[in-house]
N, C-alpha and C. Protein backbone atom coordinates (compact mmCIF):
# COMPACT_ATOMS: atom_id res chain seq x y z
N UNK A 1 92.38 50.14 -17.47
CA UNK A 1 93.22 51.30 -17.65
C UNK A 1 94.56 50.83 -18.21
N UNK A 2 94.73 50.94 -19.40
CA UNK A 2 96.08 50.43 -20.16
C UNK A 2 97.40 51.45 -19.59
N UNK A 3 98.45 50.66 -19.60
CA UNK A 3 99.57 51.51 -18.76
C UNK A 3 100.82 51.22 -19.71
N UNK A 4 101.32 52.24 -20.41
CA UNK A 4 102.28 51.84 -21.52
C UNK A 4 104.02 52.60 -20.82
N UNK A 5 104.76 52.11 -20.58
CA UNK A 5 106.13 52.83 -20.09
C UNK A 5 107.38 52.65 -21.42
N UNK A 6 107.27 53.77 -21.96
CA UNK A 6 108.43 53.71 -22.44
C UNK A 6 109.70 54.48 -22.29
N UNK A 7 111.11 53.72 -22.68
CA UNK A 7 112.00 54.08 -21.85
C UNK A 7 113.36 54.49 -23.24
N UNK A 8 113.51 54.93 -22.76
CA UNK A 8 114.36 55.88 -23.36
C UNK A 8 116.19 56.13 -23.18
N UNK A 9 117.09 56.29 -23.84
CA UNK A 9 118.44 56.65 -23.12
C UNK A 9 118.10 58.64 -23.05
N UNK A 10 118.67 59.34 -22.05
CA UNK A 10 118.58 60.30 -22.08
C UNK A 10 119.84 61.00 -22.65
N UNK A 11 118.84 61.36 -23.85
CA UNK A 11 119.81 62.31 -25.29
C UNK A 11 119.52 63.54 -25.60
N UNK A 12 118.75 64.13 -24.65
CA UNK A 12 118.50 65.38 -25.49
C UNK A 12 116.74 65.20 -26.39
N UNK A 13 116.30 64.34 -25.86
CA UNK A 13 114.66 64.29 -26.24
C UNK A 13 114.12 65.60 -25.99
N UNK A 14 113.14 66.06 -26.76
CA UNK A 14 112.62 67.56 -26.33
C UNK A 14 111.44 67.07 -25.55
N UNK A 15 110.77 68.35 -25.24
CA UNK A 15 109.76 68.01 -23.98
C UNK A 15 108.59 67.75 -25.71
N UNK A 16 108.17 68.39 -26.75
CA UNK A 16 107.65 68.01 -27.96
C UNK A 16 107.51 67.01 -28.50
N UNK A 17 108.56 66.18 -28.79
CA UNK A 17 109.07 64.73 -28.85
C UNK A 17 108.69 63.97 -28.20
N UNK A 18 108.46 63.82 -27.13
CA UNK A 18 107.98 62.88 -25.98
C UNK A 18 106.73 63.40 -25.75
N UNK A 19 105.81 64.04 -25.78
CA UNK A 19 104.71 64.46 -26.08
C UNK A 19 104.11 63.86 -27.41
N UNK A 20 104.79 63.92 -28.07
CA UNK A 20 104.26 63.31 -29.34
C UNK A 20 103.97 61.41 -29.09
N UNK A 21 105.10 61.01 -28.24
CA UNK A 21 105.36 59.94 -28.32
C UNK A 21 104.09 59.34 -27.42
N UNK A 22 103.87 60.15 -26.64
CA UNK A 22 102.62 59.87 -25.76
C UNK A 22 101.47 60.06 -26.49
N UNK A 23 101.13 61.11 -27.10
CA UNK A 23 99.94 61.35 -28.08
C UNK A 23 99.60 60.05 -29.58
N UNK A 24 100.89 59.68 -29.93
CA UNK A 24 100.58 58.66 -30.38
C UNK A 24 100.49 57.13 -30.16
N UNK A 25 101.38 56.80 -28.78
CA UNK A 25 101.12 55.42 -27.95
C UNK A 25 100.03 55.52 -27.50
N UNK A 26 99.28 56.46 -26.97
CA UNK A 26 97.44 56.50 -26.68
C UNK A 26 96.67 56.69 -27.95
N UNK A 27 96.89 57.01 -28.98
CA UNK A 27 96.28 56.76 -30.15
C UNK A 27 96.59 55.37 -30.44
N UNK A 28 97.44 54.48 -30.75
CA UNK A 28 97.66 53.28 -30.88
C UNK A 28 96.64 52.22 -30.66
N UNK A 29 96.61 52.45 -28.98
CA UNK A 29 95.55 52.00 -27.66
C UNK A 29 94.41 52.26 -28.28
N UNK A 30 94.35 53.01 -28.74
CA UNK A 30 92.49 53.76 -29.16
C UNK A 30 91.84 52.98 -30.41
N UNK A 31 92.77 52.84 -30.98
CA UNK A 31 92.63 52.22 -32.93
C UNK A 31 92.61 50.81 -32.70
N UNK A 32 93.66 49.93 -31.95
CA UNK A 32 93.90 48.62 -32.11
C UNK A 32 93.06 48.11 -30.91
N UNK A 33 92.64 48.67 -29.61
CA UNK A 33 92.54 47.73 -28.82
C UNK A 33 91.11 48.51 -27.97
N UNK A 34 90.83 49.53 -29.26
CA UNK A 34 89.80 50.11 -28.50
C UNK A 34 89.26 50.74 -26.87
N UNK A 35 90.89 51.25 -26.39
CA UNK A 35 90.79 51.63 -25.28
C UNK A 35 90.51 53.16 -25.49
N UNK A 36 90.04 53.44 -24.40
CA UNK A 36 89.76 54.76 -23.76
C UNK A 36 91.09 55.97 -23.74
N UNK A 37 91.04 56.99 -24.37
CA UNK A 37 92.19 57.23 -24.07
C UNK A 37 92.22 58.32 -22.68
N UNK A 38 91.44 58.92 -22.16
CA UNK A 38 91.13 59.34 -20.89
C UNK A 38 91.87 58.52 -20.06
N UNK A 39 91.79 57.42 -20.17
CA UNK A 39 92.28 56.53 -18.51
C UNK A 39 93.00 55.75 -19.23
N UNK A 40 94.02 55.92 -20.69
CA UNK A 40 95.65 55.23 -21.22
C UNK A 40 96.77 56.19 -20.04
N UNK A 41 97.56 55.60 -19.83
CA UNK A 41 98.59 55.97 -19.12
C UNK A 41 99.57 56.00 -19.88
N UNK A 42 100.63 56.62 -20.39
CA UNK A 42 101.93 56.40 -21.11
C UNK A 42 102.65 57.55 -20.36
N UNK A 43 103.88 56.45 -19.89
CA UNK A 43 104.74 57.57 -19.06
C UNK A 43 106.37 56.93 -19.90
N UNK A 44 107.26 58.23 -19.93
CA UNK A 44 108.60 58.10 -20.55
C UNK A 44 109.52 57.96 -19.28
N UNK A 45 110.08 56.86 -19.18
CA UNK A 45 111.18 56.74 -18.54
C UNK A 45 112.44 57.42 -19.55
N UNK A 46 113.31 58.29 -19.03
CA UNK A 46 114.76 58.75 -19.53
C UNK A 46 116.02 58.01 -18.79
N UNK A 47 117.01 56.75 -19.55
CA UNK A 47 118.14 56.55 -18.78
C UNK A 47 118.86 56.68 -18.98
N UNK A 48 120.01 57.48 -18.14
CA UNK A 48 121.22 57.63 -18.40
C UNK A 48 121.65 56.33 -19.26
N UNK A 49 122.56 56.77 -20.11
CA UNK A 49 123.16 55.73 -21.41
C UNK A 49 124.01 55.08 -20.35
N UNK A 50 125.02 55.03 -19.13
CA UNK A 50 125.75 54.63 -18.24
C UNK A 50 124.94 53.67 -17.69
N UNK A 51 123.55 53.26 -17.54
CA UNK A 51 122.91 52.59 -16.74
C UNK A 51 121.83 52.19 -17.54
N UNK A 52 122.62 52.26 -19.33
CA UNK A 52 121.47 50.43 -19.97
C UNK A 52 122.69 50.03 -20.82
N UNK A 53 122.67 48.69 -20.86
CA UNK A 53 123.49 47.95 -20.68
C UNK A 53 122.97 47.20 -22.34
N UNK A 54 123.69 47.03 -23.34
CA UNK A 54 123.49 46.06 -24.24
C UNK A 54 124.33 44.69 -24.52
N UNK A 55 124.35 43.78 -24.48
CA UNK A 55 125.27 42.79 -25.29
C UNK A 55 126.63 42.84 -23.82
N UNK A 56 126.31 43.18 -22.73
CA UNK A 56 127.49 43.42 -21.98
C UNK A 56 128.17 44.49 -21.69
N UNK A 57 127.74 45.33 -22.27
CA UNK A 57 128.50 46.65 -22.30
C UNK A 57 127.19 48.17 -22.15
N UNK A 58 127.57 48.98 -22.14
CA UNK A 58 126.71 49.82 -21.64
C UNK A 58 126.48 50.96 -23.18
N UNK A 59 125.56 51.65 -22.77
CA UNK A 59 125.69 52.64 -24.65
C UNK A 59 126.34 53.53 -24.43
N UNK A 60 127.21 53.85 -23.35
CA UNK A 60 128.23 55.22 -23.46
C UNK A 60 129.17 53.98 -24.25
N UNK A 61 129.44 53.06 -23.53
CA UNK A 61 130.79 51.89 -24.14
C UNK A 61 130.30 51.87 -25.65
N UNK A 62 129.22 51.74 -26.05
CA UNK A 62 129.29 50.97 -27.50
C UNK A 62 129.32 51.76 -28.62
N UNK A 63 128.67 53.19 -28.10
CA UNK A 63 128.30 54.29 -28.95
C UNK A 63 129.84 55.04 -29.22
N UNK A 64 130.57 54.55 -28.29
CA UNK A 64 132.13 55.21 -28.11
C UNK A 64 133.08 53.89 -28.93
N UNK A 65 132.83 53.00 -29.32
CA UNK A 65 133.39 52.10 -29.78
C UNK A 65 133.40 52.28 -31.31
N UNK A 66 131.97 52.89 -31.81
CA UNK A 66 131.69 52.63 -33.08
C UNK A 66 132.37 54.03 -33.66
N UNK A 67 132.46 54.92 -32.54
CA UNK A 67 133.35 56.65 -33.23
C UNK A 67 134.37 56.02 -33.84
């Protein structure tokens, strides 16, 4: 049972968007590695931009740096 987590800063993703993103990370699974997509798992983690951290600094800090 393949288990794919992807993670995200939370921006305003639509519930469509992330649906999609799942419909095609289990298509992925299906084409390359010949899994099942019944029993693919892909779940979206959303994180606050305050709590991921790049290069030392966080993406509220960096995204506010580059304004």
């Amino acid at each position: 049972m393949p288990y794919v987590n992807v993670r995200i800063t939370r921006e305003g993703a639509t519930a469509a968007q992330k649906a999609e993103v799942i419909r095609r990370m289990t298509q992925v699974l299906v084409e390359v590695l010949g899994k099942n997509p019944e029993t693919t798992v892909v779940i979206v983690d959303e994180v606050e931009p305050d709590n991921w951290g790049i290069g030392g600094r966080t993406v509220t800090v960096r995204r506010r740096e580059r304004a």
